[in-house]
N, C-alpha and C. Protein backbone atom coordinates (compact mmCIF):
# COMPACT_ATOMS: atom_id res chain seq x y z
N UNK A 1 11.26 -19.62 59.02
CA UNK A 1 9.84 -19.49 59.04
C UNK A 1 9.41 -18.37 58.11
N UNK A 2 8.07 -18.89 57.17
CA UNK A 2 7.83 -17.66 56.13
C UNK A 2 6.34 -17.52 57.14
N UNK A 3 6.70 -15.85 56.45
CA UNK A 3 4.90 -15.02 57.14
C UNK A 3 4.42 -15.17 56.00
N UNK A 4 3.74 -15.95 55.47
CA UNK A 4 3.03 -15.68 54.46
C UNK A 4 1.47 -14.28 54.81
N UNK A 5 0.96 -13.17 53.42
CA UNK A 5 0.00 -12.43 54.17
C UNK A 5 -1.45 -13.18 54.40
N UNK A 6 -1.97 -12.59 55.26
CA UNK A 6 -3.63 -13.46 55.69
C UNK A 6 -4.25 -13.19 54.03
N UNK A 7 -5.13 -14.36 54.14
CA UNK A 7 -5.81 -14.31 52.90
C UNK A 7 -7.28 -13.62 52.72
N UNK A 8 -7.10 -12.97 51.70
CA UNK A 8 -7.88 -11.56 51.79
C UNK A 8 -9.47 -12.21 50.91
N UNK A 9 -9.02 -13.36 50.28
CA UNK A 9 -10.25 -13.67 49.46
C UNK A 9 -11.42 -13.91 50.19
N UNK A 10 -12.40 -14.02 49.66
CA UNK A 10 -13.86 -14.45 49.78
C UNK A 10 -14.15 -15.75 49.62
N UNK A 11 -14.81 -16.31 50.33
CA UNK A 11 -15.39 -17.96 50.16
C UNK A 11 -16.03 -17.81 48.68
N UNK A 12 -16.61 -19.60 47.76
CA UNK A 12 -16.81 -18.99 46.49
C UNK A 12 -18.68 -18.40 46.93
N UNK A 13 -19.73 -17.73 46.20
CA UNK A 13 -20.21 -17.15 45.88
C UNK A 13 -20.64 -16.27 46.62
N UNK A 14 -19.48 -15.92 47.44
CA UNK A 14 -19.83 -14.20 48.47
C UNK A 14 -19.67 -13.41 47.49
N UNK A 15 -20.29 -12.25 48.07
CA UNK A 15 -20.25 -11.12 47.51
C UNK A 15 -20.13 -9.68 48.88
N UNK A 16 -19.36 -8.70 47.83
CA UNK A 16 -19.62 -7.63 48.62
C UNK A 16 -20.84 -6.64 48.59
N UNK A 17 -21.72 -7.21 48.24
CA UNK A 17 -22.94 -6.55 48.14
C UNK A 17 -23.69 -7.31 49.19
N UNK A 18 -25.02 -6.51 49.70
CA UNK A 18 -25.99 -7.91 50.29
C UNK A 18 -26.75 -8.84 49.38
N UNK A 19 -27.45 -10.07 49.84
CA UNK A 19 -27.66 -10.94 49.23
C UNK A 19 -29.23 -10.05 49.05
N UNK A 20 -30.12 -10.23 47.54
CA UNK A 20 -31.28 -9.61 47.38
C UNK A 20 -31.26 -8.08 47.28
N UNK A 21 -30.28 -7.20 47.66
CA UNK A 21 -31.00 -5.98 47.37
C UNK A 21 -30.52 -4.94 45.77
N UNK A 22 -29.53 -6.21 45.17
CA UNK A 22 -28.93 -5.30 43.97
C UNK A 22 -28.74 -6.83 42.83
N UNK A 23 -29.97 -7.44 42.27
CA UNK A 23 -29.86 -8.53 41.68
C UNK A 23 -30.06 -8.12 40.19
N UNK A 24 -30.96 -7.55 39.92
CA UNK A 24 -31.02 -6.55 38.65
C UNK A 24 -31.04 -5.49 38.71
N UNK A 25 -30.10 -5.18 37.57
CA UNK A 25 -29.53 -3.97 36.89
C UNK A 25 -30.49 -3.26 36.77
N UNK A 26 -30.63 -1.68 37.12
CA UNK A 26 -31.27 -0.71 36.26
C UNK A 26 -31.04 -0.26 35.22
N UNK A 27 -31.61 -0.39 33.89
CA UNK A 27 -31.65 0.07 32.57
C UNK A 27 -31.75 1.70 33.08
N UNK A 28 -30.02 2.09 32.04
CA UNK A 28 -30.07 3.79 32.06
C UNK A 28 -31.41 3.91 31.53
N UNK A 29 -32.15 3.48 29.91
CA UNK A 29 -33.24 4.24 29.73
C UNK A 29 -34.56 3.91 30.53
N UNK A 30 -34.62 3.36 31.57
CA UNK A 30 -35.42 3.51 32.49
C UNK A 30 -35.62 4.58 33.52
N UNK A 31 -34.15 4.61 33.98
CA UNK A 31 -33.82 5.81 34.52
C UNK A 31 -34.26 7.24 34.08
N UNK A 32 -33.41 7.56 32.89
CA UNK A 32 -33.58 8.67 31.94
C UNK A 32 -34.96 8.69 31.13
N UNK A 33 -35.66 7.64 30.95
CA UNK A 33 -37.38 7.75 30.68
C UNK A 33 -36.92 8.94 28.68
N UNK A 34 -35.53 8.84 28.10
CA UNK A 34 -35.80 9.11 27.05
C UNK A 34 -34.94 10.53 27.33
N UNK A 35 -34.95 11.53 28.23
CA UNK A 35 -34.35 12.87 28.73
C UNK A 35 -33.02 12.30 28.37
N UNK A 36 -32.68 13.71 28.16
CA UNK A 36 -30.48 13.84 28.37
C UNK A 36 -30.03 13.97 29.84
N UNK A 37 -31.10 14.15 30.58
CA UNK A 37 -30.65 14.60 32.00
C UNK A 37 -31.88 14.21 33.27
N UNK A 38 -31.38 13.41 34.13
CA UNK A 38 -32.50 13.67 34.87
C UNK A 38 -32.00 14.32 36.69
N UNK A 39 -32.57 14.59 37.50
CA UNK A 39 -32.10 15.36 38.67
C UNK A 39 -32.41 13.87 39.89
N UNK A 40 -31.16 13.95 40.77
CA UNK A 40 -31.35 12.82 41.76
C UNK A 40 -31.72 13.37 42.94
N UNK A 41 -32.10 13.61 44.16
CA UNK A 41 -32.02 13.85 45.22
C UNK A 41 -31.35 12.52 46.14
N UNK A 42 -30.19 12.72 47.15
CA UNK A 42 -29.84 11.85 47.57
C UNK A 42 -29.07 12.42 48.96
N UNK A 43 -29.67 12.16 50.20
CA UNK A 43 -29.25 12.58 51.08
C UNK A 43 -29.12 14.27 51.10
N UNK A 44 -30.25 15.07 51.06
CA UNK A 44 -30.26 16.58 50.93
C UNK A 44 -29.38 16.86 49.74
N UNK A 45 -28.71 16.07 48.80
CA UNK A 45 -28.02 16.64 47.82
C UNK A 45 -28.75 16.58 46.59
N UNK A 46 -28.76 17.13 45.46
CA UNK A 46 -29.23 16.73 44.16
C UNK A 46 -28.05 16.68 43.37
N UNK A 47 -28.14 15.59 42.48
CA UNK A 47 -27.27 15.56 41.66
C UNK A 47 -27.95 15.22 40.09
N UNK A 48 -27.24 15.04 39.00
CA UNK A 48 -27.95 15.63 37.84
C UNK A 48 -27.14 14.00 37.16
N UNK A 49 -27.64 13.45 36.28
CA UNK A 49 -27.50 12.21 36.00
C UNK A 49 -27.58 12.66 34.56
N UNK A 50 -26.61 12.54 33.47
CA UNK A 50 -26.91 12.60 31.93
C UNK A 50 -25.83 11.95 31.35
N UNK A 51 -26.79 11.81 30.19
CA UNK A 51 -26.12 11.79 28.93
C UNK A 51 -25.28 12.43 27.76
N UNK A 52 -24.37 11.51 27.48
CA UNK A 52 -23.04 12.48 26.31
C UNK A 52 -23.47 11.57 25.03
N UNK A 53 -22.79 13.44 24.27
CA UNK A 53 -23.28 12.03 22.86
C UNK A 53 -22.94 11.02 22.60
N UNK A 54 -21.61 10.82 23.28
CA UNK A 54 -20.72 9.68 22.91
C UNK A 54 -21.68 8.11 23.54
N UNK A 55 -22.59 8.25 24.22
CA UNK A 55 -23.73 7.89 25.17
C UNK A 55 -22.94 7.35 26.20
N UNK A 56 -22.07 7.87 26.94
CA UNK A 56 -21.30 7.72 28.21
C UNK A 56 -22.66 8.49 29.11
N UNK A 57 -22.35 8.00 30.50
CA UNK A 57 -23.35 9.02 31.62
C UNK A 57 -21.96 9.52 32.53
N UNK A 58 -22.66 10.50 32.97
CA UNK A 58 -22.30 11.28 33.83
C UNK A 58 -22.87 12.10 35.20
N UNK A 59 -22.57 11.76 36.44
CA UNK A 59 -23.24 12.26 37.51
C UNK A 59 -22.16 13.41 38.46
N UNK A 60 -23.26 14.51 38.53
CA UNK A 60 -22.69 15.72 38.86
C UNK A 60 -23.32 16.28 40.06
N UNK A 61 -22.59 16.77 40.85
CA UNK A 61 -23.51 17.26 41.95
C UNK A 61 -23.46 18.85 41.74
């Protein structure tokens, strides 16, 4: 007798997100409104959201 392992996949068009609350993307320059940096507040924390020249982002608390 083989154990094969339980199958871990997803039926087809599940997702691990919920359905409706992440369907479009936010445009970084929406975000950034043009700035190298903008400040987040998120759960009493702020964190600082920018840009490298290389135009990589980066989020820092």
């Amino acid at each position: 007798m083989s154990s094969a392992p339980p199958d871990t996949t997803q039926p087809d068009g599940a997702s691990a997100l919920p359905p409706g609350q992440f369907d479009e993307p936010i445009r970084s320059q929406d975000l950034l409104g043009g700035r190298a940096c903008v400040l987040i507040e998120h759960e009493g924390m702020i964190y600082a959201l920018r840009t490298t020249r290389a135009g990589k982002l980066i989020l820092t608390k």
